[in-house]
Every structure is written in C-alpha cells, then in structure tokens.
C-alpha atoms as a PDB file:
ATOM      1  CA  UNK A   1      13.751  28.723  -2.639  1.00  0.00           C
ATOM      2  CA  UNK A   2      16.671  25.840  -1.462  1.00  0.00           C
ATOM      3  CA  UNK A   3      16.231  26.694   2.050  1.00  0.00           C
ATOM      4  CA  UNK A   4      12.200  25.919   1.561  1.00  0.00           C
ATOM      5  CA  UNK A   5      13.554  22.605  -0.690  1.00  0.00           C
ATOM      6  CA  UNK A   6      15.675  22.053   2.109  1.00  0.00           C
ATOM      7  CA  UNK A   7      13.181  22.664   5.295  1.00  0.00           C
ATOM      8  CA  UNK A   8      10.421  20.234   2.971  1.00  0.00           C
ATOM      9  CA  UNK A   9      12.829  17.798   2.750  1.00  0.00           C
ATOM     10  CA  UNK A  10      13.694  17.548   6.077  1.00  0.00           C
ATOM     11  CA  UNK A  11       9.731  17.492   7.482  1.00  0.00           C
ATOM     12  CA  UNK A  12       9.406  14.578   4.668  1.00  0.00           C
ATOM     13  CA  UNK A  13      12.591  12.688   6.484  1.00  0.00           C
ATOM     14  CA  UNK A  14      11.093  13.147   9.640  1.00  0.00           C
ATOM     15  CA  UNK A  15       8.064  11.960   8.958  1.00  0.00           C
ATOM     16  CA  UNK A  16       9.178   8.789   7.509  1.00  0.00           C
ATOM     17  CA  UNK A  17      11.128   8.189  10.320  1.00  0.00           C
ATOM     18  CA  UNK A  18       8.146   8.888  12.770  1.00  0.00           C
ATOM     19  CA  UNK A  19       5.766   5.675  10.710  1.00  0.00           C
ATOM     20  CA  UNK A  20       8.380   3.393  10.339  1.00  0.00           C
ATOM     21  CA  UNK A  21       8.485   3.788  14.382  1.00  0.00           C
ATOM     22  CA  UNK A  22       4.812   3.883  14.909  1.00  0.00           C
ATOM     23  CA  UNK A  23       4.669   0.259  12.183  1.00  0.00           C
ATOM     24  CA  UNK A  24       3.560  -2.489  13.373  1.00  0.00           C
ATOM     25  CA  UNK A  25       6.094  -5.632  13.922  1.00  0.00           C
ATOM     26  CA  UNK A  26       5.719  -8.190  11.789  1.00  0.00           C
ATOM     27  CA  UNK A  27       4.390 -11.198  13.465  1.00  0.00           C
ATOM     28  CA  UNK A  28       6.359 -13.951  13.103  1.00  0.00           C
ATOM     29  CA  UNK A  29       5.702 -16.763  10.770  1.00  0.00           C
ATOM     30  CA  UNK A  30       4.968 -20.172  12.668  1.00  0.00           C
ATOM     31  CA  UNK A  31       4.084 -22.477   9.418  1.00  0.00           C
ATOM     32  CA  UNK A  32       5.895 -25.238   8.420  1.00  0.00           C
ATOM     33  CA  UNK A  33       5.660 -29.089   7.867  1.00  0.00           C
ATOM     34  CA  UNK A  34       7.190 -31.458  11.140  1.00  0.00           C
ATOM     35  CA  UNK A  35       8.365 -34.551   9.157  1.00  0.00           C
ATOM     36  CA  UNK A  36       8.945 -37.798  11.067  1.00  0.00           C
ATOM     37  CA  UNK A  37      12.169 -36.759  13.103  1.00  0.00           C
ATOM     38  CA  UNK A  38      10.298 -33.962  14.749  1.00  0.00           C
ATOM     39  CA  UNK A  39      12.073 -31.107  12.961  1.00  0.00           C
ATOM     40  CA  UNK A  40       9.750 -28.466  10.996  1.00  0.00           C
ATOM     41  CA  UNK A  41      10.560 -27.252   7.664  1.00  0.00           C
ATOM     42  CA  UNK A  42       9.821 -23.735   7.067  1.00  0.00           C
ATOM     43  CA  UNK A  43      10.065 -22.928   3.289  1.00  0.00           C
ATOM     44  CA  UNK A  44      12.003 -19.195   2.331  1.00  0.00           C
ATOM     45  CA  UNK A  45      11.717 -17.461  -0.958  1.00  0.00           C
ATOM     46  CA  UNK A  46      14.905 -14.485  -1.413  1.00  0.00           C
ATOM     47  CA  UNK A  47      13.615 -12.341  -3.651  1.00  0.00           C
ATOM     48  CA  UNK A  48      13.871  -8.568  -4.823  1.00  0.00           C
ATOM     49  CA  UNK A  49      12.401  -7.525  -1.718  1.00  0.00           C
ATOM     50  CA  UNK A  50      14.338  -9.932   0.710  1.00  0.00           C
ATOM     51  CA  UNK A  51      12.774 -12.930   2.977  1.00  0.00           C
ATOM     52  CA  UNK A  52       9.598 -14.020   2.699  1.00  0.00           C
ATOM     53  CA  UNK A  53       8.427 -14.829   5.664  1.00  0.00           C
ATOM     54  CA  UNK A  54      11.024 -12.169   6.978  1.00  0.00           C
ATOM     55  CA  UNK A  55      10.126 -13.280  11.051  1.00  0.00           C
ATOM     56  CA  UNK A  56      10.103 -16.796  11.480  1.00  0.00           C
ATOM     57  CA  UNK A  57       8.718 -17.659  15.018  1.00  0.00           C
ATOM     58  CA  UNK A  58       9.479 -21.033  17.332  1.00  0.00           C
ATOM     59  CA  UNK A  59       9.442 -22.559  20.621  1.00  0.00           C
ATOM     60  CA  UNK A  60      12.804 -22.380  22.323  1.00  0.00           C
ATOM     61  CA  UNK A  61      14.937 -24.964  21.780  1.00  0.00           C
ATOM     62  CA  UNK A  62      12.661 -26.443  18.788  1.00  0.00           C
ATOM     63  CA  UNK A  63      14.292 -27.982  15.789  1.00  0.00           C
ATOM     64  CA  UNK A  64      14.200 -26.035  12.059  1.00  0.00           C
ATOM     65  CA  UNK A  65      15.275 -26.506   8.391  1.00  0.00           C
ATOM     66  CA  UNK A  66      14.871 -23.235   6.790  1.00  0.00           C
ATOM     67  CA  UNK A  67      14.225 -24.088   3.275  1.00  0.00           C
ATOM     68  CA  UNK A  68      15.562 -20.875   1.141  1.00  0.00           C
ATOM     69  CA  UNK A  69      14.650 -20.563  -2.611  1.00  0.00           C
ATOM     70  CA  UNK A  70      16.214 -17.680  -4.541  1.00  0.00           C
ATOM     71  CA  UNK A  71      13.690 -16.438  -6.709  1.00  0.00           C
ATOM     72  CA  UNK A  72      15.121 -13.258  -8.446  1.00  0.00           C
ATOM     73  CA  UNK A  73      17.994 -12.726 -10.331  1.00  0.00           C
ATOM     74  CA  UNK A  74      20.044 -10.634  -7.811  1.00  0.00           C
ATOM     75  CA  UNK A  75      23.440 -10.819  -6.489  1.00  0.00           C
ATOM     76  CA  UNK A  76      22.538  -9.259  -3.358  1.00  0.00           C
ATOM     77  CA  UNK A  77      20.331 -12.419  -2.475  1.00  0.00           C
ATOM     78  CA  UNK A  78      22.840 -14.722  -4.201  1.00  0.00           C
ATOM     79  CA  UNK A  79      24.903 -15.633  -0.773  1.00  0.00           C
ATOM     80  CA  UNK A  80      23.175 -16.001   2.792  1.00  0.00           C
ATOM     81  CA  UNK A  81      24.871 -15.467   5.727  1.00  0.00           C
ATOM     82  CA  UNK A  82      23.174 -17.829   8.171  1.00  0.00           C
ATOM     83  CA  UNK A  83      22.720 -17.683  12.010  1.00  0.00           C
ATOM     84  CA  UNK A  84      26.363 -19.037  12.661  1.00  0.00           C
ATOM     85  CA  UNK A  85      28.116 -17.091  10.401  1.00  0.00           C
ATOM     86  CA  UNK A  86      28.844 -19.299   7.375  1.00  0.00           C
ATOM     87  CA  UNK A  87      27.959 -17.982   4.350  1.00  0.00           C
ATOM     88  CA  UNK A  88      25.975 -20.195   1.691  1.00  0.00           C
ATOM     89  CA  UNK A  89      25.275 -19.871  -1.806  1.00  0.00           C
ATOM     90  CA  UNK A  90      22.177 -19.511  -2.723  1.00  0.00           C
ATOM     91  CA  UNK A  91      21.550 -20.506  -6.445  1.00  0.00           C
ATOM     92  CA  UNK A  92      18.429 -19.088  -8.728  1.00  0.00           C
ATOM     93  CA  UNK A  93      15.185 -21.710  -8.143  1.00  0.00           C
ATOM     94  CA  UNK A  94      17.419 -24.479  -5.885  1.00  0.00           C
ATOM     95  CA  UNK A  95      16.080 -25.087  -2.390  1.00  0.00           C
ATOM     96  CA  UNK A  96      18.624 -25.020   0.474  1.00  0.00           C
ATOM     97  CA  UNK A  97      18.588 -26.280   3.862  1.00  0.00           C
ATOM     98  CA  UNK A  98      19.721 -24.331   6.514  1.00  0.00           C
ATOM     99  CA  UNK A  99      19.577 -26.258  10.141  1.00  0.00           C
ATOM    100  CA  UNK A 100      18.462 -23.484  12.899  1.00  0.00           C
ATOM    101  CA  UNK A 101      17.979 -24.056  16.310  1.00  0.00           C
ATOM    102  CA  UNK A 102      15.368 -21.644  18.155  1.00  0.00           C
ATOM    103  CA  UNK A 103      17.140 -19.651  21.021  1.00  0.00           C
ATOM    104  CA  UNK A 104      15.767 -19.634  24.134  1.00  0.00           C
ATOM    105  CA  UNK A 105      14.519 -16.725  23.742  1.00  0.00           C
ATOM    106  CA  UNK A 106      15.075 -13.362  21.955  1.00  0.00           C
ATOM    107  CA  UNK A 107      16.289 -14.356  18.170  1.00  0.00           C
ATOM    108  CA  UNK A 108      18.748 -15.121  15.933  1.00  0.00           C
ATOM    109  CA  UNK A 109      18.998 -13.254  12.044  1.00  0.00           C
ATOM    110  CA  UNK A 110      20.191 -14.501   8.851  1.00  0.00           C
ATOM    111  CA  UNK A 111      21.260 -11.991   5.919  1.00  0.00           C
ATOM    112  CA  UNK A 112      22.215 -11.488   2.267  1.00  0.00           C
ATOM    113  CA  UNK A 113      25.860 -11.961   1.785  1.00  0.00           C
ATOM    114  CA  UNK A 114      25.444  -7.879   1.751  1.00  0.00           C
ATOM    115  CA  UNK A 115      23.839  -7.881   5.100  1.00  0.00           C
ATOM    116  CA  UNK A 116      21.068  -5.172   3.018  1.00  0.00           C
ATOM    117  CA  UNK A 117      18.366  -8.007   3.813  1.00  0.00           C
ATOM    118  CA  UNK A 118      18.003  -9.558   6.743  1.00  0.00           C
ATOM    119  CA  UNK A 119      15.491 -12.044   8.635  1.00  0.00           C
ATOM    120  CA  UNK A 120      14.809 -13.759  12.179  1.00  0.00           C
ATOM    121  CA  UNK A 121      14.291 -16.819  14.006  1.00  0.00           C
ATOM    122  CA  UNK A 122      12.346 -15.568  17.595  1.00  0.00           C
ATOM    123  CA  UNK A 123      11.713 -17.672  20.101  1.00  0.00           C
ATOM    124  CA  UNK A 124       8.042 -17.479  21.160  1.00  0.00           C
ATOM    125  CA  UNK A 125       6.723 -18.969  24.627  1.00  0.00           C
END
C-alpha cells in the first residue's frame, strides 16, 4: 500500500513538472502612461500571489518607473529587491517608484525581499 502511495505520488510530481514545461510564457506587459519627459510609468500591484503584471516588456534602452502598490498584508511582499540590488520597503496601499532601465536585450528581475516572488523587465525589439 506505501509503495503504491509512493509510485502515485511520484507520477503526480512528474506530471506537474511535465505542464509547467509545456505552459505557455507569459507575454510581457507593455502598458503604461509616457508623461512629458518621455519615461513610461508602468503601475505594479504585490499581492498574495506576487506581481501583477509579473513580465513587464520594453524597448532596449527605454526609460521606466515601475509603480509598485502592496496590496496584501504579507511580509513576504513587504520589501522588494529591485533590479540593482537595493532593497525597498514596500508599505500596505503606498505607491513606489522604482527607476528601471530596459536592457538591451534579455531582462532584468525584481523580487520579494524573500526572493519567493519574482518579476521581469525584457527587452523586446
């Protein structure tokens, strides 16, 4: 009886393992508002179930404020550890302003002061 626990378990892991390969990317967010100076303002809401949008797509080289909003109530979500390394507090409903610059190509990631959620700024041609 474990061994057949075991064996279903193990099919279960491996099939898991097999969609999450076979998922599609997300597609990277391009919305935003350009103000005046040329730089677009993406807004970004931390929540329970981490970035939202989680891709954030660009041109290389182009300008962005990433404006992040906690939303929940969770520690995890409560620090962000942006592109350059810094970590910023993030407090519950506040927006704040995180400068990115778009790479000139592949991406750069943010992350939870946890590094359990992450996100990405990809440079799109």
């Amino acid at each position: 009886m474990i061994r057949m626990s075991i064996v279903l378990a193990l099919a279960l892991v491996g099939c898991k393992q097999e969609a999450a390969k076979l998922a599609p990317a997300p597609t990277p967010v391009t919305a935003g508002t350009v103000g005046a100076d040329g730089v677009r303002r993406v807004p970004v809401e931390a929540n329970t179930k981490g970035y939202t949008p989680e891709q954030i797509g660009g041109k290389p080289g182009e300008k962005l404020v990433l404006v992040f909003t906690r939303t929940a109530d969770s520690s995890c979500i409560a620090q962000l550890k942006t592109p350059d390394g810094k970590l910023v507090d993030l407090p519950m409903n506040a927006p704040v302003e995180v400068a990115v610059t778009v790479p000139a190509s592949g991406e750069v990631g943010f992350a939870c002061g946890m590094d359990m959620f992450r996100g990405t700024v990809v440079a799109k041609q």
